[in-house]
N, C-alpha and C. Protein backbone atom coordinates (compact mmCIF):
# COMPACT_ATOMS: atom_id res chain seq x y z
N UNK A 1 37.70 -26.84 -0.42
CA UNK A 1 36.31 -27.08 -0.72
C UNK A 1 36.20 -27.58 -2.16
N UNK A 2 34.94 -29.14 -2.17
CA UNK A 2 35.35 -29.10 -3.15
C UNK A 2 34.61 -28.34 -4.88
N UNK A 3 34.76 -28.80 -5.72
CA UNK A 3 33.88 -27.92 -6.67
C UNK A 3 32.55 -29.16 -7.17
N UNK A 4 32.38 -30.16 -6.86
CA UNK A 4 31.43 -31.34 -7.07
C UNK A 4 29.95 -30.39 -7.28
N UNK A 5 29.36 -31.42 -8.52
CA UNK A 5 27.69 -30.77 -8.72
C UNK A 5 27.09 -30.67 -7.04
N UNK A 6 26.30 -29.78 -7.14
CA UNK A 6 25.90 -30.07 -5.99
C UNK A 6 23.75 -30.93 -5.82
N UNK A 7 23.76 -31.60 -4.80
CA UNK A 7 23.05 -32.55 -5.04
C UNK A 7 21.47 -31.95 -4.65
N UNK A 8 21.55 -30.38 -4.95
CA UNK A 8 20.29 -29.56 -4.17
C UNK A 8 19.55 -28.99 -5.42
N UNK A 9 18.18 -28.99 -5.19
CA UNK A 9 17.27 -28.94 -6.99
C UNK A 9 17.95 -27.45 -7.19
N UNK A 10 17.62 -27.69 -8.62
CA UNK A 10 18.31 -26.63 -9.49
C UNK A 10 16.86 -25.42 -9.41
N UNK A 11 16.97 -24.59 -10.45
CA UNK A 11 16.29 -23.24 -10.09
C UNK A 11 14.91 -23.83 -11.03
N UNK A 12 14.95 -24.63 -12.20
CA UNK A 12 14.09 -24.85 -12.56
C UNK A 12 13.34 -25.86 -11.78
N UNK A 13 13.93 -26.43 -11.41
CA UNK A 13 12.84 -27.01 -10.13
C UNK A 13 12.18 -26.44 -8.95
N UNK A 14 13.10 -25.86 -8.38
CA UNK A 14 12.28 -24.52 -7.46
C UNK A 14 11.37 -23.80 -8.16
N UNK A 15 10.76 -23.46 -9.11
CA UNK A 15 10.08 -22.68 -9.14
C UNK A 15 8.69 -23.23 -9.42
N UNK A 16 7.70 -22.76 -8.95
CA UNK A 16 5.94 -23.07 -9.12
C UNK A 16 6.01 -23.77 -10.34
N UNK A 17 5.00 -24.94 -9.55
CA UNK A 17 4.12 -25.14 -10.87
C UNK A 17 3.09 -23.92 -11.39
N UNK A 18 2.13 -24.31 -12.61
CA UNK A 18 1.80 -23.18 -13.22
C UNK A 18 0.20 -23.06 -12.46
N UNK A 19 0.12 -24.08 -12.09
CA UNK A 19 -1.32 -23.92 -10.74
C UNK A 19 -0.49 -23.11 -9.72
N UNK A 20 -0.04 -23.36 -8.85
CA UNK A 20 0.81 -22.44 -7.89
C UNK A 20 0.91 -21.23 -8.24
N UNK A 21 1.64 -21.44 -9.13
CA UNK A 21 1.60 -19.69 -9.95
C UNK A 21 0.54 -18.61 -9.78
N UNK A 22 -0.77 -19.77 -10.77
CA UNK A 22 -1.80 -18.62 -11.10
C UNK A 22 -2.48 -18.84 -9.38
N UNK A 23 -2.28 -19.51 -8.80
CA UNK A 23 -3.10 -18.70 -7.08
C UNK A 23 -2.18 -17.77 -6.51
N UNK A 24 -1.15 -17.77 -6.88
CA UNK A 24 0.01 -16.87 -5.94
C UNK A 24 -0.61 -15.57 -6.60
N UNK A 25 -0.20 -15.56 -8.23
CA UNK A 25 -0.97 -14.78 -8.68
C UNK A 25 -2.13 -13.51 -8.33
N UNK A 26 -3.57 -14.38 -8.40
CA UNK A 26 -4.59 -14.61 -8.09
C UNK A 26 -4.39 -13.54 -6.89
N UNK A 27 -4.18 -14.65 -5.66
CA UNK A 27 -4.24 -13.79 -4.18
C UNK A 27 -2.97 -12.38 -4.17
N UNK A 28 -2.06 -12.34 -5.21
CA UNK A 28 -1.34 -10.60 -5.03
C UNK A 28 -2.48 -9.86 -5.51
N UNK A 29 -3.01 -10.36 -6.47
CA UNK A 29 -4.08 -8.93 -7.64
C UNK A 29 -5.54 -8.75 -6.37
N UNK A 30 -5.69 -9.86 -5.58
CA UNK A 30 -6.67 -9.51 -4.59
C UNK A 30 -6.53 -8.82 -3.67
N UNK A 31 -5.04 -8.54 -3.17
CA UNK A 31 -4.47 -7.71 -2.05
C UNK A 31 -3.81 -6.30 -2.40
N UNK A 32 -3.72 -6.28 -3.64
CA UNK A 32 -3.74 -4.93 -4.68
C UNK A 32 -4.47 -4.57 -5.11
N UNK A 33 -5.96 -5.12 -4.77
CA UNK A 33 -7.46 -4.26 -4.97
C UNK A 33 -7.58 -3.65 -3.72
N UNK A 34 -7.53 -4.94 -2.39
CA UNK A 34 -8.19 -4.33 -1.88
C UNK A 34 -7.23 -3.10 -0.86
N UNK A 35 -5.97 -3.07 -1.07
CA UNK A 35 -5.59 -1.51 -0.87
C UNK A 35 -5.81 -0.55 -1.49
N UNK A 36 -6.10 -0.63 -2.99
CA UNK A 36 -6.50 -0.10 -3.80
C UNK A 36 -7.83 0.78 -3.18
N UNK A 37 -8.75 -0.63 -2.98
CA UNK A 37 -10.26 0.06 -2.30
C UNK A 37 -9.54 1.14 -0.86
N UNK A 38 -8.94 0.58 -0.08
CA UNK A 38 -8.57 0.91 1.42
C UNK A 38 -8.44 2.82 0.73
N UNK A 39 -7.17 2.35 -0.04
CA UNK A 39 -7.11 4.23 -0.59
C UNK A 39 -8.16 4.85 -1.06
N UNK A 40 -8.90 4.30 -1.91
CA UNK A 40 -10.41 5.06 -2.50
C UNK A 40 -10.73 5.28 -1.48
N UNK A 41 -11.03 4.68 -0.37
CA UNK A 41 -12.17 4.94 0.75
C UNK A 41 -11.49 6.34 1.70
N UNK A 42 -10.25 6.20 1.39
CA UNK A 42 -9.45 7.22 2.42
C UNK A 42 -9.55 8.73 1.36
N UNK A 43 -8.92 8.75 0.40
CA UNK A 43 -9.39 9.50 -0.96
C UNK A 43 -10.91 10.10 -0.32
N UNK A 44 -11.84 9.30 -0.38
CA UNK A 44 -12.97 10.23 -0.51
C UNK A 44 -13.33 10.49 0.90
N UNK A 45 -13.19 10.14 1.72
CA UNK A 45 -13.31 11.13 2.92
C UNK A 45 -12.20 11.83 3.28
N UNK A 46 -11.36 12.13 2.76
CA UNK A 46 -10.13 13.46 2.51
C UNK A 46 -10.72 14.50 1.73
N UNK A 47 -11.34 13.95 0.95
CA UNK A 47 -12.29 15.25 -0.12
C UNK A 47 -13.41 15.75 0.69
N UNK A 48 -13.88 14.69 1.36
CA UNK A 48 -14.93 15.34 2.45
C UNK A 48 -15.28 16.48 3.13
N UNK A 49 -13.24 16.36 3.74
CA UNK A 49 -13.08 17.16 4.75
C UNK A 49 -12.20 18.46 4.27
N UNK A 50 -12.19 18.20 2.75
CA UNK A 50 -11.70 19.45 1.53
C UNK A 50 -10.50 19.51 1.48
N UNK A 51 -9.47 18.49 1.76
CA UNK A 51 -8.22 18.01 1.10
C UNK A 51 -8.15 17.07 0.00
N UNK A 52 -7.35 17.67 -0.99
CA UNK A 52 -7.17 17.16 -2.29
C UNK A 52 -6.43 16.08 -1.98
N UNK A 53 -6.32 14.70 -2.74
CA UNK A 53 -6.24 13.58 -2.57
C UNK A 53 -5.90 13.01 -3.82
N UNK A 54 -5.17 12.27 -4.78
CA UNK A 54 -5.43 11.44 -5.70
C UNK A 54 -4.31 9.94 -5.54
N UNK A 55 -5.06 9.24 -6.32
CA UNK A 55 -4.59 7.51 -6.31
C UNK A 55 -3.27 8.33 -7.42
N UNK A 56 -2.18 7.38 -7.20
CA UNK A 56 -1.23 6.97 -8.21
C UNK A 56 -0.48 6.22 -8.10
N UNK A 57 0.31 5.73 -8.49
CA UNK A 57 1.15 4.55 -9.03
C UNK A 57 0.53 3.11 -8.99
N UNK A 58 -0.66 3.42 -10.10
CA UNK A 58 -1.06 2.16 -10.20
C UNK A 58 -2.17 1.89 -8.77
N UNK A 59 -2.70 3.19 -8.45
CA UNK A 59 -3.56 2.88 -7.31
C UNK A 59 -2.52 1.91 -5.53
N UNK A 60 -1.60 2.40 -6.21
CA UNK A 60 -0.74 1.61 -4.76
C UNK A 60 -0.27 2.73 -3.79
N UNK A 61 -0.71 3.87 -3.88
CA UNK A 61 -0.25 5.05 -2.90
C UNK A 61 -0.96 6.55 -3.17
N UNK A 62 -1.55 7.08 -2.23
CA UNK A 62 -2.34 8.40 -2.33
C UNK A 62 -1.55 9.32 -2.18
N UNK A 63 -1.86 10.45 -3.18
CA UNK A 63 -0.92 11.57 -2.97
C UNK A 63 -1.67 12.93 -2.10
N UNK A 64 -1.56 12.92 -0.87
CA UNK A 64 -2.52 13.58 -0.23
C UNK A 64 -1.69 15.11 -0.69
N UNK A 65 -2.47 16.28 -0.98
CA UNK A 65 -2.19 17.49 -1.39
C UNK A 65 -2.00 18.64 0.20
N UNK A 66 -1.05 19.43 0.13
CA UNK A 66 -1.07 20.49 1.36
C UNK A 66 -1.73 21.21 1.15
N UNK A 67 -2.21 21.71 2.33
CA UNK A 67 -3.63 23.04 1.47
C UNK A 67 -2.70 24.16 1.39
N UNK A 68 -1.60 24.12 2.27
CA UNK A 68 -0.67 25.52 1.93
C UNK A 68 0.84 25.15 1.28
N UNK A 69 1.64 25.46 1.14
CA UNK A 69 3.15 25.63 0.67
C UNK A 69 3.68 24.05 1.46
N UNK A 70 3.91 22.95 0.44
CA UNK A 70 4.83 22.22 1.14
C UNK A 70 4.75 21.20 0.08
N UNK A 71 5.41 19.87 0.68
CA UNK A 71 5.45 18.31 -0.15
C UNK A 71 4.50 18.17 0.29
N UNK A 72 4.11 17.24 -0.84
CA UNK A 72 2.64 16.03 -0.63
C UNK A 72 2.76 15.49 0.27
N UNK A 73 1.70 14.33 0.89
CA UNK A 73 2.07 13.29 1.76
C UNK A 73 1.80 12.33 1.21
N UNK A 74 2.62 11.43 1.25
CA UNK A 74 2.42 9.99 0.23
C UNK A 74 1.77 9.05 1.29
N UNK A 75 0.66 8.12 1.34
CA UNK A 75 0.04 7.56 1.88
C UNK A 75 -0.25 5.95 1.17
N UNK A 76 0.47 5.07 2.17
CA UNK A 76 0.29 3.64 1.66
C UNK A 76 -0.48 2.24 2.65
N UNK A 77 -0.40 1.55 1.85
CA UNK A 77 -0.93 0.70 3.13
C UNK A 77 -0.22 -0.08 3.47
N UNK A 78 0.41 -0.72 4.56
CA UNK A 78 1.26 -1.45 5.51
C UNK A 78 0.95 -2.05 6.07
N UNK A 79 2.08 -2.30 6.87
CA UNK A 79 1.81 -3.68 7.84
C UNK A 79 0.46 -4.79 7.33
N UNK A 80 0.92 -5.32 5.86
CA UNK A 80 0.20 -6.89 5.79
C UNK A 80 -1.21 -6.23 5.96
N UNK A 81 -1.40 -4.92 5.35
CA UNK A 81 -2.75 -4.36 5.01
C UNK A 81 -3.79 -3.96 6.32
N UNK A 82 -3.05 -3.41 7.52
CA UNK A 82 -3.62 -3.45 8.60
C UNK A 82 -3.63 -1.77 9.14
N UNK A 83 -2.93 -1.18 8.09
CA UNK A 83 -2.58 0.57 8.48
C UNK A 83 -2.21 1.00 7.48
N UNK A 84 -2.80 2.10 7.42
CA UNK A 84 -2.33 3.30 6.59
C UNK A 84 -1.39 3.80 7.31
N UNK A 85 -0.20 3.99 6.29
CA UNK A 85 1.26 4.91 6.68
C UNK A 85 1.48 5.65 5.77
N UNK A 86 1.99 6.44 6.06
CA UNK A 86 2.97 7.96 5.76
C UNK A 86 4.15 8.60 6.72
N UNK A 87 4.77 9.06 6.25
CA UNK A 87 6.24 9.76 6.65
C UNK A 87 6.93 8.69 6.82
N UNK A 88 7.74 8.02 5.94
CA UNK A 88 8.45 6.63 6.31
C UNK A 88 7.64 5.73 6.78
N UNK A 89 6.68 5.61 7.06
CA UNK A 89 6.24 4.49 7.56
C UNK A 89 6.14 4.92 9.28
N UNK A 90 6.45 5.83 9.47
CA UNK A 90 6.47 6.63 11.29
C UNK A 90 5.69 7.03 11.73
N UNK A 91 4.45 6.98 10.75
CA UNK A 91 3.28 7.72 11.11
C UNK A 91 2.03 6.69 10.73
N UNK A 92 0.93 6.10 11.68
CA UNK A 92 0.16 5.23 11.02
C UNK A 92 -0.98 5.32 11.45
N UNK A 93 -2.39 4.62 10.80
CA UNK A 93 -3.43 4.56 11.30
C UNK A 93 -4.38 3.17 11.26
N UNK A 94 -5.09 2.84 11.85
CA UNK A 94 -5.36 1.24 11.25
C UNK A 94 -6.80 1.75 10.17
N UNK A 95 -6.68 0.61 9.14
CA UNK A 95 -7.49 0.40 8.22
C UNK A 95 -8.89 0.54 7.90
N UNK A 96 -9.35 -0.37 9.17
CA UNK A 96 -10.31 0.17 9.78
C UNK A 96 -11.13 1.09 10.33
N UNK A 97 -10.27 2.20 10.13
CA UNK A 97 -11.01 3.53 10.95
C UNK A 97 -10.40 4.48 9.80
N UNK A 98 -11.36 4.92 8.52
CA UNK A 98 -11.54 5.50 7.10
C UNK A 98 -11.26 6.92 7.89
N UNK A 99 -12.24 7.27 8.55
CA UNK A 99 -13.07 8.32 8.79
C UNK A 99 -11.49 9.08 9.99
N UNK A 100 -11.05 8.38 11.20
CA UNK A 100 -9.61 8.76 11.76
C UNK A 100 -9.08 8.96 11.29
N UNK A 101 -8.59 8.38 10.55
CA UNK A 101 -7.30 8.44 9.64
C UNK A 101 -7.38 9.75 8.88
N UNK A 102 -8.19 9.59 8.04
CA UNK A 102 -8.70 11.24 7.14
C UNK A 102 -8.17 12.01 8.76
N UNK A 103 -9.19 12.42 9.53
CA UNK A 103 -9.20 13.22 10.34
C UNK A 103 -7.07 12.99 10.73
N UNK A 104 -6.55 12.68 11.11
CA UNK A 104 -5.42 12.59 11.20
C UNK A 104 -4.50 13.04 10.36
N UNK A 105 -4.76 12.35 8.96
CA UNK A 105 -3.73 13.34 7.75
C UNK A 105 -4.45 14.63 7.56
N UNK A 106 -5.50 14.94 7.82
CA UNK A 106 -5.73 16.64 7.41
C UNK A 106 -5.01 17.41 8.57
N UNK A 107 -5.07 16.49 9.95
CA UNK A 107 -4.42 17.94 10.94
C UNK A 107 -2.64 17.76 10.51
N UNK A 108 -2.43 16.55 9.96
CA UNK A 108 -1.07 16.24 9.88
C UNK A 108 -0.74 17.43 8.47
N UNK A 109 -1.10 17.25 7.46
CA UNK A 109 -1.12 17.95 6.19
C UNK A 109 -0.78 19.23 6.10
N UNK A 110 -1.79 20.02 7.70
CA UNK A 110 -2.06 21.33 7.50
C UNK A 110 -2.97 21.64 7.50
N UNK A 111 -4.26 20.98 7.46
CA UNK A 111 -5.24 21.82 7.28
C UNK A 111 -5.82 23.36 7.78
């Protein structure tokens, strides 16, 4: 094989222009709000139903609290923003339904 330049764009060419950029940009910080929101909304009807709840890492995952002796449940959003998951990802709920989902991690939690 031989060792010849090879005739395929280099890395500075692959990469965005700086328009490209700032929409790629742009549309991540819009899809990291609105999970952001997805968790607030799950957050406060977890408090509703009197499970402790808080945002962390940067609002990218809820730390749902046990009401008795155990680990947290870490709660994210998945699948391309279409479900809330927890336990690996083995356990899910769709997005859409705030109010299930709560009801689901509290019987899951312990309540």
């Amino acid at each position: 094989m031989s060792r010849l330049p090879r005739n395929r764009p280099g890395r500075k060419e692959r990469e965005m222009n700086p328009i490209m950029q700032a929409a790629a940009d742009h549309l991540q910080q819009e899809h990291q709000q609105d999970e952001a929101l997805a968790l607030t909304l799950l957050r406060d009807e977890l408090l509703r139903l009197g499970i402790r709840a808080e945002l962390r890492d940067n609002d990218s995952a809820l730390m749902v609290h046990r009401p008795r002796v155990g680990l947290p449940v870490w709660v994210f959003v998945g699948y391309g923003g279409a479900y809330y998951s927890w336990q690996s990802a083995e356990r899910r709920h769709p997005i859409n339904d705030v109010t299930g989902a709560a009801k689901v991690l509290a019987d899951y939690a312990g309540r």
